[in-house]
PDB file of N, CA and C in Angstrom:
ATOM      1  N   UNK A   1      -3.459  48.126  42.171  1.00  0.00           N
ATOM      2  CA  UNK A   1      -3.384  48.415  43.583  1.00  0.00           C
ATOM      3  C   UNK A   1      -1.938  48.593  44.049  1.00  0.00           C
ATOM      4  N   UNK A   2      -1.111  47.789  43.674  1.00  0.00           N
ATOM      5  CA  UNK A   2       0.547  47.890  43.911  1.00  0.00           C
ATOM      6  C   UNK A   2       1.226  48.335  43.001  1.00  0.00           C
ATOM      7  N   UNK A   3       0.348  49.038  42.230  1.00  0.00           N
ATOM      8  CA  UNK A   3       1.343  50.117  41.253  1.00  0.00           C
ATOM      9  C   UNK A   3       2.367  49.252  40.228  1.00  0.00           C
ATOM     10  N   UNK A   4       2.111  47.889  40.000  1.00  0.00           N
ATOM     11  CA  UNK A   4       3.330  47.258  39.396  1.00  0.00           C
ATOM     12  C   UNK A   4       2.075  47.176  37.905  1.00  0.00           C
ATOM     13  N   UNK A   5       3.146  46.901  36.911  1.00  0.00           N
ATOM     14  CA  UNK A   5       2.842  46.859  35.311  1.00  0.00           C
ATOM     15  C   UNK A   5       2.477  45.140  35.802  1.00  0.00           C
ATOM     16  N   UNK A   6       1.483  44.474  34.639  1.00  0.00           N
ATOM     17  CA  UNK A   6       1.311  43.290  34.743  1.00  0.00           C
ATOM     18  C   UNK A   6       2.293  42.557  33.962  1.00  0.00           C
ATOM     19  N   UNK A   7       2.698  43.434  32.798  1.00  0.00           N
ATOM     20  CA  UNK A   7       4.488  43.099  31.968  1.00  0.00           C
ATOM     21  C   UNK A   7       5.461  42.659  32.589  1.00  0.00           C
ATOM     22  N   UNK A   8       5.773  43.325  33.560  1.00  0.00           N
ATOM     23  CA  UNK A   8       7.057  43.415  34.257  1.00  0.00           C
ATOM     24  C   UNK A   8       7.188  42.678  35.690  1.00  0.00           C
ATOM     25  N   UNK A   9       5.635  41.837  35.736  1.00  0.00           N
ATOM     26  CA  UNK A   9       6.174  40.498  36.661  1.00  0.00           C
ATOM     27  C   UNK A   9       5.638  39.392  36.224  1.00  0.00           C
ATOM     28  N   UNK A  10       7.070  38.330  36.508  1.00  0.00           N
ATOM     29  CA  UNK A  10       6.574  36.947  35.796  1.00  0.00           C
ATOM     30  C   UNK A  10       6.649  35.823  36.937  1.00  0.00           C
ATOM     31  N   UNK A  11       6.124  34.995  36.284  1.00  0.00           N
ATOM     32  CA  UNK A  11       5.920  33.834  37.146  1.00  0.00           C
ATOM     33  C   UNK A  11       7.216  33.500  37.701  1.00  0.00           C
ATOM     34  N   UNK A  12       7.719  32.546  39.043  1.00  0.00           N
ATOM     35  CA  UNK A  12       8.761  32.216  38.797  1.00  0.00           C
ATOM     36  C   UNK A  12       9.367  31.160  38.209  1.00  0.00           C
ATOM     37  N   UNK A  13      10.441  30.252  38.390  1.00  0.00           N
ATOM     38  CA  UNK A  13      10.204  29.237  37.521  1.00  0.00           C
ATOM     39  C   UNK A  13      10.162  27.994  38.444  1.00  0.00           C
ATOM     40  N   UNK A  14       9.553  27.011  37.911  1.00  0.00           N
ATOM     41  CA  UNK A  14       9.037  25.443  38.870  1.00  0.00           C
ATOM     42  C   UNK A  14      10.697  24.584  38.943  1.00  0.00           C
ATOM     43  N   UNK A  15      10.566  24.593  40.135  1.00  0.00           N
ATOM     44  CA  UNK A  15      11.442  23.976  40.878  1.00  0.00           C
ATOM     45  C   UNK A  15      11.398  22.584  40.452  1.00  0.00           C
ATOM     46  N   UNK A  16       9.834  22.155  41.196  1.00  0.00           N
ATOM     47  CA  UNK A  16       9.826  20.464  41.605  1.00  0.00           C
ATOM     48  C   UNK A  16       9.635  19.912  40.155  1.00  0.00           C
ATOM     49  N   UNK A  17       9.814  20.552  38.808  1.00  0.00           N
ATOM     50  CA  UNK A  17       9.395  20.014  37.371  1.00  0.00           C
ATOM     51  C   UNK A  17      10.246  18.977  37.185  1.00  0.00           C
ATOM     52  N   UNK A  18      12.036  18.788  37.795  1.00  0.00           N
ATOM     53  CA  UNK A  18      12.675  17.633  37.301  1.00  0.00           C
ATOM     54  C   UNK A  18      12.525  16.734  38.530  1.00  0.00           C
ATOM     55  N   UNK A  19      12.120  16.669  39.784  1.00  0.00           N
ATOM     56  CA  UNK A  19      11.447  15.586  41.065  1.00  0.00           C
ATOM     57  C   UNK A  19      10.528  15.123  40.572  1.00  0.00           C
ATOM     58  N   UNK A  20       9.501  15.631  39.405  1.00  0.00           N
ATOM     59  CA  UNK A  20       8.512  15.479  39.008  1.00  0.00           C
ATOM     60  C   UNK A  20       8.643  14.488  38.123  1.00  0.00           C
ATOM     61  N   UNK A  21       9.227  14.754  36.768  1.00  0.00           N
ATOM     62  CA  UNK A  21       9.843  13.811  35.967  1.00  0.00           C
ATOM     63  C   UNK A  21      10.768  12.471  36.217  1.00  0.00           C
ATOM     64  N   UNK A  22      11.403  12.874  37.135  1.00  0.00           N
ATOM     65  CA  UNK A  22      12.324  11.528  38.296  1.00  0.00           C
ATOM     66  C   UNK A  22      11.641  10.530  38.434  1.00  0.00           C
ATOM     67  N   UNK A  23      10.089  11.196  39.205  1.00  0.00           N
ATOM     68  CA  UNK A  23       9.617  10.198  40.151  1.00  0.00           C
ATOM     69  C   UNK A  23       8.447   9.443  38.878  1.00  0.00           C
ATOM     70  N   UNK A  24       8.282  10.244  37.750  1.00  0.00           N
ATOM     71  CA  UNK A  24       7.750   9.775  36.573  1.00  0.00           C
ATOM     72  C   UNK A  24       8.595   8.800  35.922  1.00  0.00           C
ATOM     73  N   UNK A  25       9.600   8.779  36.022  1.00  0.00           N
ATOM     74  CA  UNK A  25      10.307   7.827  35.065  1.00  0.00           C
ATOM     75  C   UNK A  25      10.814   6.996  36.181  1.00  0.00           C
ATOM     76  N   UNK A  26      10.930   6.972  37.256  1.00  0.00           N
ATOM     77  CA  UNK A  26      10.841   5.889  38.128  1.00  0.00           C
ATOM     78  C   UNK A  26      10.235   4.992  38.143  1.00  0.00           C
ATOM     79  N   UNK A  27       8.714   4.962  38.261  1.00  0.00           N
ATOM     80  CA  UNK A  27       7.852   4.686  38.578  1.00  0.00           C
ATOM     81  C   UNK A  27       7.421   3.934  36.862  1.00  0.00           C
ATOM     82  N   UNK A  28       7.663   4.230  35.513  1.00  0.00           N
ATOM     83  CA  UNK A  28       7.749   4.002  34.297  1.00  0.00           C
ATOM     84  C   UNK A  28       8.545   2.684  34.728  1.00  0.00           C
ATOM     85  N   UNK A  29       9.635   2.910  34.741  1.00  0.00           N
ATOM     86  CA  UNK A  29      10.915   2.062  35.238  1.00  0.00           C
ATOM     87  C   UNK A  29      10.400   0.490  35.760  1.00  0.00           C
ATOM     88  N   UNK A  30       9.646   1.133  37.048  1.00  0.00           N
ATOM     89  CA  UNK A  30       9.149  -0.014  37.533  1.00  0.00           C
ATOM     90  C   UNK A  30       8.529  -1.038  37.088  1.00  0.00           C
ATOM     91  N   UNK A  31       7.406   0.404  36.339  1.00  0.00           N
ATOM     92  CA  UNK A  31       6.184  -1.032  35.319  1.00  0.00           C
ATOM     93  C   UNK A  31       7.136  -1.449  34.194  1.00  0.00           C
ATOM     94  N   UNK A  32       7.679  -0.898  34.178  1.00  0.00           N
ATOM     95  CA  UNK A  32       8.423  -1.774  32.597  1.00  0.00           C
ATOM     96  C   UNK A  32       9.184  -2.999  32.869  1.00  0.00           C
ATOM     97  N   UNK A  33       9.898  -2.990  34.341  1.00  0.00           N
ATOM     98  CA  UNK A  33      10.512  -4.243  34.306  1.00  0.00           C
ATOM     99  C   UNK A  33       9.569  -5.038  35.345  1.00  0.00           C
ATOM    100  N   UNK A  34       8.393  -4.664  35.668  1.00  0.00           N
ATOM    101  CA  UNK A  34       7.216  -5.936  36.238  1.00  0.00           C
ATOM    102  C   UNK A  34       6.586  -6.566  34.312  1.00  0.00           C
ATOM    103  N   UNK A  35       6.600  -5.922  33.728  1.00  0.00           N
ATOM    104  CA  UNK A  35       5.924  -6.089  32.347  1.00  0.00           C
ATOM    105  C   UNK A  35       6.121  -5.335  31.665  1.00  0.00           C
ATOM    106  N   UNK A  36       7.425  -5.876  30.807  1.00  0.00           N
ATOM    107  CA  UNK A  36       8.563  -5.555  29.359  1.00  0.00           C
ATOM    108  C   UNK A  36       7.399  -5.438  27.957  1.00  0.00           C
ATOM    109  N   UNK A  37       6.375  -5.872  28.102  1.00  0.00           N
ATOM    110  CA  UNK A  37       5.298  -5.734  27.038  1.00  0.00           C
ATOM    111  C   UNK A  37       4.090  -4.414  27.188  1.00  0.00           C
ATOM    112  N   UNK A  38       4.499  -3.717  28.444  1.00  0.00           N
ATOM    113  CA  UNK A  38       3.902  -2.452  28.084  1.00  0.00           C
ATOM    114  C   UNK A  38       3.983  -1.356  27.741  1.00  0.00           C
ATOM    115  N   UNK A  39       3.695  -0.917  26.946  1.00  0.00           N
ATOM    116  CA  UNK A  39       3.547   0.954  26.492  1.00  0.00           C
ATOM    117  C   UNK A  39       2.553   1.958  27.406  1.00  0.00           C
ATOM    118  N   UNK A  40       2.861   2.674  26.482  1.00  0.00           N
ATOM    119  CA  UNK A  40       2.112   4.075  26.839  1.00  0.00           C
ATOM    120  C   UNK A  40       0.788   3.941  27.387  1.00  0.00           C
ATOM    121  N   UNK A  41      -0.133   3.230  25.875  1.00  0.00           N
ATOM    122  CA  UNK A  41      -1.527   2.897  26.998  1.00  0.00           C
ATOM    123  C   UNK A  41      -1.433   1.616  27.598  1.00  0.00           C
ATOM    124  N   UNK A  42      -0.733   0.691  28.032  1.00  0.00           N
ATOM    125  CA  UNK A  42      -0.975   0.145  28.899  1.00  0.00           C
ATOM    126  C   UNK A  42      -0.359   0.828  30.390  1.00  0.00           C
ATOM    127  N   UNK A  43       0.611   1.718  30.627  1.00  0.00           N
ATOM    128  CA  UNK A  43       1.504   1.645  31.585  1.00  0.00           C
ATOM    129  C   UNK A  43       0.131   2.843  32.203  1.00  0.00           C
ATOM    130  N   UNK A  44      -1.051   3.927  31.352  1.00  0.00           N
ATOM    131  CA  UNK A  44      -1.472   5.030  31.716  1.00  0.00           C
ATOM    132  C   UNK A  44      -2.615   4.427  32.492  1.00  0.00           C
ATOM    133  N   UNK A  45      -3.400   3.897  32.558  1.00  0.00           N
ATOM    134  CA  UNK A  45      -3.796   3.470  33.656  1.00  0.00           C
ATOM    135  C   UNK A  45      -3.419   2.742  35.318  1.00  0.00           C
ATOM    136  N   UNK A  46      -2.145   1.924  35.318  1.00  0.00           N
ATOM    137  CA  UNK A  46      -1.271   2.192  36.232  1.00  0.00           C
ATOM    138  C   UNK A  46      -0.592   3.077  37.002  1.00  0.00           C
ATOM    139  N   UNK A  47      -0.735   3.933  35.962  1.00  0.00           N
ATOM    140  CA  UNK A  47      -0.041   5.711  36.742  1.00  0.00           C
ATOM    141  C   UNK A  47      -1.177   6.179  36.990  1.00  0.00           C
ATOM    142  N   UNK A  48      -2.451   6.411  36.518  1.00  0.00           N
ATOM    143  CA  UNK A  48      -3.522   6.873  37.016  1.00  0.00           C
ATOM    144  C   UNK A  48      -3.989   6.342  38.326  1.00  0.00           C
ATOM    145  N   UNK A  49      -3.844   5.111  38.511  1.00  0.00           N
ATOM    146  CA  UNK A  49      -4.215   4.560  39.575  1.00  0.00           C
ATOM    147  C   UNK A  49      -3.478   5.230  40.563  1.00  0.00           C
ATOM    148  N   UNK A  50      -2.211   5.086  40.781  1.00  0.00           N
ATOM    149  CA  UNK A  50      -1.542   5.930  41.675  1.00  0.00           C
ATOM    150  C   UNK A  50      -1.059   7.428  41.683  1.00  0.00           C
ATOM    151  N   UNK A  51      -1.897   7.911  40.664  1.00  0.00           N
ATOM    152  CA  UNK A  51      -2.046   9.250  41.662  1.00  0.00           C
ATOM    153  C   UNK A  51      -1.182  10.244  40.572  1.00  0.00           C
ATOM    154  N   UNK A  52      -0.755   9.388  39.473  1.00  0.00           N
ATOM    155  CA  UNK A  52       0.217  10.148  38.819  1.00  0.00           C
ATOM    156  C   UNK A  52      -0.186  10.579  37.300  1.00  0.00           C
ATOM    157  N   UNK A  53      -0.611  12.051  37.209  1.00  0.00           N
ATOM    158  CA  UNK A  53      -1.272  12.234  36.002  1.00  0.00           C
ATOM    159  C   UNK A  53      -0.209  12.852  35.374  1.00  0.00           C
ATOM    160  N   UNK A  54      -0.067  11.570  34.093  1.00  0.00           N
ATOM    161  CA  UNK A  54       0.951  11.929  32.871  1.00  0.00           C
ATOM    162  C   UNK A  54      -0.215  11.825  31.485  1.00  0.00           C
ATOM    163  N   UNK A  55       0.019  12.336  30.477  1.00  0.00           N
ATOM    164  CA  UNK A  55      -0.610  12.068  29.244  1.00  0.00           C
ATOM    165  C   UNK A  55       0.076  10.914  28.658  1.00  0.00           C
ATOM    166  N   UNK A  56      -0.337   9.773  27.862  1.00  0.00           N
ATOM    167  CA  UNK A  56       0.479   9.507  26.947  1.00  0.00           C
ATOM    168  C   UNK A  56       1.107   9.893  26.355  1.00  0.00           C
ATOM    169  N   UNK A  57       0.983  11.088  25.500  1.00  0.00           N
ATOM    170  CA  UNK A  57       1.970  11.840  25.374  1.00  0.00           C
ATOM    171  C   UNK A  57       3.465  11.698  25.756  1.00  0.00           C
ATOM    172  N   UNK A  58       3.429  12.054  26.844  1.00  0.00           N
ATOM    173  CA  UNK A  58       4.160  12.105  28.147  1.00  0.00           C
ATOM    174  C   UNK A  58       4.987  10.902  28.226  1.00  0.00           C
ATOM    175  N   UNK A  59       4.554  10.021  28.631  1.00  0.00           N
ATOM    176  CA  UNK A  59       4.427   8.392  28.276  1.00  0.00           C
ATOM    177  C   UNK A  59       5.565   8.155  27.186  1.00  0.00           C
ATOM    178  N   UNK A  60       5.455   8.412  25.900  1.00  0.00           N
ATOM    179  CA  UNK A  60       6.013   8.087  24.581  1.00  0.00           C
ATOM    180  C   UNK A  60       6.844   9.033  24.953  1.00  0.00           C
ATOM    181  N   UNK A  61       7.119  10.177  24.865  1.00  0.00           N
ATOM    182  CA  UNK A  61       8.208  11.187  25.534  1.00  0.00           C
ATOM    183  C   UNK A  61       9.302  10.902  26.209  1.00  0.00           C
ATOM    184  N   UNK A  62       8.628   9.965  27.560  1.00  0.00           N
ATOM    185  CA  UNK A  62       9.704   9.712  28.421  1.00  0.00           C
ATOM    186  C   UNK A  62      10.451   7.994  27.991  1.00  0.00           C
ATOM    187  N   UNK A  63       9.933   7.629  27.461  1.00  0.00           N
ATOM    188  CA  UNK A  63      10.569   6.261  27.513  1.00  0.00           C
ATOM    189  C   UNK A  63      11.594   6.083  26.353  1.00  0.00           C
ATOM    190  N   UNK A  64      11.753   6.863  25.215  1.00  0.00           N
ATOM    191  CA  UNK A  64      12.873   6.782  24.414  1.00  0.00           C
ATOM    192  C   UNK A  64      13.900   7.715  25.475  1.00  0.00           C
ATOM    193  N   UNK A  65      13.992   8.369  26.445  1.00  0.00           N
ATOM    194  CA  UNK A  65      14.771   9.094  26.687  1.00  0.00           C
ATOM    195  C   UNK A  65      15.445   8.288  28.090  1.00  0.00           C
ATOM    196  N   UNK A  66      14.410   7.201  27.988  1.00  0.00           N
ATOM    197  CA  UNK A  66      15.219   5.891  29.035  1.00  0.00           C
ATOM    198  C   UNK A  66      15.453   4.589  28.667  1.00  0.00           C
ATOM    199  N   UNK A  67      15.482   4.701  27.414  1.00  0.00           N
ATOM    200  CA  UNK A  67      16.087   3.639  26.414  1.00  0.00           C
ATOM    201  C   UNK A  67      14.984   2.701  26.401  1.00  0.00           C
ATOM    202  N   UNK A  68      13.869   2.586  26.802  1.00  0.00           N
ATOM    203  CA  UNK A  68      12.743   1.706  27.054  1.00  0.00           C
ATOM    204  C   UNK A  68      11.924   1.460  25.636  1.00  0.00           C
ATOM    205  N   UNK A  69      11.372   0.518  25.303  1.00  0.00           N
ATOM    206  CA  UNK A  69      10.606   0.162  24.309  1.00  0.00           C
ATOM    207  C   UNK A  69       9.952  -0.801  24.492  1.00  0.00           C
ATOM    208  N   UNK A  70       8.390  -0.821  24.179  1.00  0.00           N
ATOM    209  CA  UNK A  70       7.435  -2.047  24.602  1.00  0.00           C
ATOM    210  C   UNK A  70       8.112  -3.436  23.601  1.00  0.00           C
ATOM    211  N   UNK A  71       7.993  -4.652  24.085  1.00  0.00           N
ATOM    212  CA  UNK A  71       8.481  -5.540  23.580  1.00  0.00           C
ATOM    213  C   UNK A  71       7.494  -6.148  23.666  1.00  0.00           C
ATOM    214  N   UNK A  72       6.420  -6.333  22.219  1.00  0.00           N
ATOM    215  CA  UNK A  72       5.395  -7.292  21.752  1.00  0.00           C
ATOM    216  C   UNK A  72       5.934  -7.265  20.392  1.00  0.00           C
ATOM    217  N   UNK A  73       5.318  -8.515  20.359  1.00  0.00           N
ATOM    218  CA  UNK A  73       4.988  -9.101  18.786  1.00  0.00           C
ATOM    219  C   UNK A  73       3.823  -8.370  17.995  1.00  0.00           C
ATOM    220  N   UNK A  74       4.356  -7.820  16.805  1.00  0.00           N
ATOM    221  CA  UNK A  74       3.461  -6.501  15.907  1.00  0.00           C
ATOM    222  C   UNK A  74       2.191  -7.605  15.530  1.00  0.00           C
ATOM    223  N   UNK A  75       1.425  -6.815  15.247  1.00  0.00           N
ATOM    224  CA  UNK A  75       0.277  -7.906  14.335  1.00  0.00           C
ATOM    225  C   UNK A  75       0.652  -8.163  13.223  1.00  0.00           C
ATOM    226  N   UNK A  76       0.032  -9.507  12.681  1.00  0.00           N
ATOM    227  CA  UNK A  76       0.952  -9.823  11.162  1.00  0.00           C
ATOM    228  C   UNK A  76      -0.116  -9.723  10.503  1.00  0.00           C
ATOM    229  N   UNK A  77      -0.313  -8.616   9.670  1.00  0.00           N
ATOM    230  CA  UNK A  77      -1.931  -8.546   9.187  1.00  0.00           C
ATOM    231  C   UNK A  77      -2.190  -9.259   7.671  1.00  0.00           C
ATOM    232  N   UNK A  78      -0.874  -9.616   7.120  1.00  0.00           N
ATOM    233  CA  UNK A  78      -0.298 -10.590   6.059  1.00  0.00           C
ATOM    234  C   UNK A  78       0.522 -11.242   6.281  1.00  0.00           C
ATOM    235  N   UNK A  79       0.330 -13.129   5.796  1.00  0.00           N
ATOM    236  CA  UNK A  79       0.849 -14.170   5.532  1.00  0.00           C
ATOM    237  C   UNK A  79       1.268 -14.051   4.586  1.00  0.00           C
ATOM    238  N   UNK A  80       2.238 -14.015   4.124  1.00  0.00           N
ATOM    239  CA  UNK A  80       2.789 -14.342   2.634  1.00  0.00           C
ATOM    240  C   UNK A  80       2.527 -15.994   2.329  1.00  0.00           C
ATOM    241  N   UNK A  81       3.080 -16.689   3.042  1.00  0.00           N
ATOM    242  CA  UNK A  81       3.276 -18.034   3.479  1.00  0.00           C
ATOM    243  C   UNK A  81       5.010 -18.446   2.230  1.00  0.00           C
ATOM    244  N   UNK A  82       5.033 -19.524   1.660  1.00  0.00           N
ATOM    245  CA  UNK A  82       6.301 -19.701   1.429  1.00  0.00           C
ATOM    246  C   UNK A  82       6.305 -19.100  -0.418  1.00  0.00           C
ATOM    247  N   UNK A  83       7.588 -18.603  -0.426  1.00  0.00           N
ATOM    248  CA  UNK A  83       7.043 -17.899  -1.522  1.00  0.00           C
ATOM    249  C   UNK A  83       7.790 -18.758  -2.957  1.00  0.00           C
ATOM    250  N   UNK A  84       8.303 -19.693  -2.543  1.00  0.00           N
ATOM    251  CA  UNK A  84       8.158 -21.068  -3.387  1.00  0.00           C
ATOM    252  C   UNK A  84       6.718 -21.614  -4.135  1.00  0.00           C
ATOM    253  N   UNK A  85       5.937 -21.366  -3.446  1.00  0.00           N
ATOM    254  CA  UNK A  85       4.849 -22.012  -3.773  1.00  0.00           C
ATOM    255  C   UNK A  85       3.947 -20.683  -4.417  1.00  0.00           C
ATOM    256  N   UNK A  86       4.312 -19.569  -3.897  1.00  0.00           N
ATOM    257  CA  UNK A  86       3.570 -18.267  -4.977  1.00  0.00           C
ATOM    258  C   UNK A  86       3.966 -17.901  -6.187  1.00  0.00           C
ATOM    259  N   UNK A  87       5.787 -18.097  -6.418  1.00  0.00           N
ATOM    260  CA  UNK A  87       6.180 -17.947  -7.666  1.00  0.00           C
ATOM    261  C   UNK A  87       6.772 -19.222  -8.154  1.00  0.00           C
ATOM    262  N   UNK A  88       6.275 -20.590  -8.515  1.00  0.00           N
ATOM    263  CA  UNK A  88       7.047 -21.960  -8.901  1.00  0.00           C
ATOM    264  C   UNK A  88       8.061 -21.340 -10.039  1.00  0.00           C
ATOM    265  N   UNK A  89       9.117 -22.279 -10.020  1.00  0.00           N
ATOM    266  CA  UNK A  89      10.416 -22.083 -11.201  1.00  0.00           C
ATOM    267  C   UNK A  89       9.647 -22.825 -11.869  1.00  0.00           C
ATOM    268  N   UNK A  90       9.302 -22.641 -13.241  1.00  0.00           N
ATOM    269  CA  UNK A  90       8.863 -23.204 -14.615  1.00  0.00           C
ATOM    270  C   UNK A  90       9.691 -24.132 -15.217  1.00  0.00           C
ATOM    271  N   UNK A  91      10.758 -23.664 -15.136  1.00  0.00           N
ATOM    272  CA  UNK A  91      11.811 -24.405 -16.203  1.00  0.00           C
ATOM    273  C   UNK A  91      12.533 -25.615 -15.695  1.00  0.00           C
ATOM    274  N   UNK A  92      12.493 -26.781 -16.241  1.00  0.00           N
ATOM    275  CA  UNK A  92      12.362 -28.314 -15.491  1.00  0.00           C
ATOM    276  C   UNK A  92      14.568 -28.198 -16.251  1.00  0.00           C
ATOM    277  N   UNK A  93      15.149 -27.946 -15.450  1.00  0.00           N
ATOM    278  CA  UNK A  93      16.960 -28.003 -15.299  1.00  0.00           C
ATOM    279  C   UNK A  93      16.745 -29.592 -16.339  1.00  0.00           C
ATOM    280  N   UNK A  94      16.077 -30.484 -16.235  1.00  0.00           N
ATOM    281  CA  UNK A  94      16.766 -31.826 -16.676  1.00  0.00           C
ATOM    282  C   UNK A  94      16.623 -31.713 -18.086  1.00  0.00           C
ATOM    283  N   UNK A  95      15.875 -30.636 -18.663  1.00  0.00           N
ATOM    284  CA  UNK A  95      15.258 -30.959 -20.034  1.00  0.00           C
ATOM    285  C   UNK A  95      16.399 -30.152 -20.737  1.00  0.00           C
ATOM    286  N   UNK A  96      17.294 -29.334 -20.247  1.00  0.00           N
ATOM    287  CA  UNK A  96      17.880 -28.428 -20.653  1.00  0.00           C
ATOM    288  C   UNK A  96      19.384 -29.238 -21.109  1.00  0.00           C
ATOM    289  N   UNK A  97      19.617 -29.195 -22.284  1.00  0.00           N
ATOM    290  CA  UNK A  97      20.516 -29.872 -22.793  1.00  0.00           C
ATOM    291  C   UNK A  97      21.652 -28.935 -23.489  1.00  0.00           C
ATOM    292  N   UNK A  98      21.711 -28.068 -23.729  1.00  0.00           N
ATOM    293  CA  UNK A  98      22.498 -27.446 -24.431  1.00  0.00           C
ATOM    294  C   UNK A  98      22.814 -26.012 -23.875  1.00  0.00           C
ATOM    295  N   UNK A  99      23.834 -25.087 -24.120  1.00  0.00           N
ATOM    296  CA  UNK A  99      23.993 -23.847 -23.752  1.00  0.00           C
ATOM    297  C   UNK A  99      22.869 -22.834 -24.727  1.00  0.00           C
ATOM    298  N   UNK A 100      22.612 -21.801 -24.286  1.00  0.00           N
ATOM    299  CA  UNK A 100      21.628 -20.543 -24.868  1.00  0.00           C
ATOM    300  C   UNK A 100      20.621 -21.258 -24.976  1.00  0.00           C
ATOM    301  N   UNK A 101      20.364 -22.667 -24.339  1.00  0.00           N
ATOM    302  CA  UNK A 101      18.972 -22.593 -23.877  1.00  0.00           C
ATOM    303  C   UNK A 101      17.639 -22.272 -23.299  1.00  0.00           C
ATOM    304  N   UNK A 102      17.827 -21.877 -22.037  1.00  0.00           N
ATOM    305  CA  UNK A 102      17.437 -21.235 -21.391  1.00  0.00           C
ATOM    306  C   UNK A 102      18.142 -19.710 -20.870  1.00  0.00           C
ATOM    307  N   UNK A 103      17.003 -18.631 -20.850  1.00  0.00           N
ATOM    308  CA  UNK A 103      17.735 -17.355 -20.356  1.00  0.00           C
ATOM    309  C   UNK A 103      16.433 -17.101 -19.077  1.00  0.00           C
ATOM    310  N   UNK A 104      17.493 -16.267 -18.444  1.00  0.00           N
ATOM    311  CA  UNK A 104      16.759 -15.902 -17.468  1.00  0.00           C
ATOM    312  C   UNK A 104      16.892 -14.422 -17.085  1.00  0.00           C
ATOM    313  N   UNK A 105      16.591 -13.554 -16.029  1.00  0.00           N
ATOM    314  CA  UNK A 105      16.633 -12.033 -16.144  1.00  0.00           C
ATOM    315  C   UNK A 105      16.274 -11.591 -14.773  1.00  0.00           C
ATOM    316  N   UNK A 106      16.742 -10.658 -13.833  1.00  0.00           N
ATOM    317  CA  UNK A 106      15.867 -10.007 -13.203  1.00  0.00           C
ATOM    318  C   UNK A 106      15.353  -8.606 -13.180  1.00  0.00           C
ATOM    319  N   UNK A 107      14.570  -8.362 -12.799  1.00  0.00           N
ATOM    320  CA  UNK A 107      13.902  -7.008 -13.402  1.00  0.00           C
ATOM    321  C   UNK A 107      13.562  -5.989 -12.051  1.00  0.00           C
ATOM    322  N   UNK A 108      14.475  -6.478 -10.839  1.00  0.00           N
ATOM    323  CA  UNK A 108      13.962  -5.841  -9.397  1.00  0.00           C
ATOM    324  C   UNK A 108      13.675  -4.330  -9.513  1.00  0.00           C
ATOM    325  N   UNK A 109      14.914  -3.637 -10.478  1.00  0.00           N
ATOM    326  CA  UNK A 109      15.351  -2.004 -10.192  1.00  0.00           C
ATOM    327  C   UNK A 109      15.111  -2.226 -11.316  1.00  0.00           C
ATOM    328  N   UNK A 110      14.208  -1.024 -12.197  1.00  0.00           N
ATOM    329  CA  UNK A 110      14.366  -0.804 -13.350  1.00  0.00           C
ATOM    330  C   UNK A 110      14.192   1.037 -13.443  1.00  0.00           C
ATOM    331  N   UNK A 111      15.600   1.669 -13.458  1.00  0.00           N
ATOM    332  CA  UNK A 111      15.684   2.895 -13.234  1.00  0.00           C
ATOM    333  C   UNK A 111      15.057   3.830 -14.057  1.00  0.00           C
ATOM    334  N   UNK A 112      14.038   5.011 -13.728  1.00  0.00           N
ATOM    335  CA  UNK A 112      12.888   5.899 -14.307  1.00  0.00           C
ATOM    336  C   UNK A 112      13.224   7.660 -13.833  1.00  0.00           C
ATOM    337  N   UNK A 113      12.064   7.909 -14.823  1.00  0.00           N
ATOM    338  CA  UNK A 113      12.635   9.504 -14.015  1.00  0.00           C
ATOM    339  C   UNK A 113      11.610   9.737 -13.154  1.00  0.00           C
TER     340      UNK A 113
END
């Protein structure tokens, strides 16, 4: 109808995209220092509530770029417990009377191709 190519016009570009992000990492900001133990899915229902649709995504995105990191304790899905008691020393020091008695070795790195 207006004679223009659909090529040769483009969108323009979004203004309010960094007000947008501001008021996103503001508002991040906030919940993080009411509660230093939340992430991404905990903080996304808080932003949903008010009105503010971010993805997690989004979420994990913005918070390394505000130095932020959830601060919990990981799950410990293994106990080792003390590792004295998983590997005992065998060799009783008092019985050992002489030199080239006892040898010992460790074997941590043993270099391969």
């Amino acid at each position: 109808m207006l004679g223009l190519l659909r090529s040769t016009t483009y969108k323009g570009p979004v203004r309010d995209r960094q007000s947008k992000l501001r008021q996103f990492m503001c508002r991040i900001d906030a919940l993080y220092l009411e509660n230093p133990r939340s992430g991404r899915w905990i903080m996304l229902p808080y932003l949903a509530r008010e009105g503010i649709s971010i993805t997690p995504d989004g979420i994990r995105s913005l918070m390394p770029r505000m130095c932020l990191r959830a601060n919990h304790q990981n799950p410990r899905t293994t106990d080792p417990g003390d590792p004295y008691l998983r590997f005992p020393y065998l060799v009783d020091l008092r019985q050992v009377t002489s030199e080239d008695q006892v040898w010992a070795t460790e074997i941590t790195y043993i270099p391969l191709q």
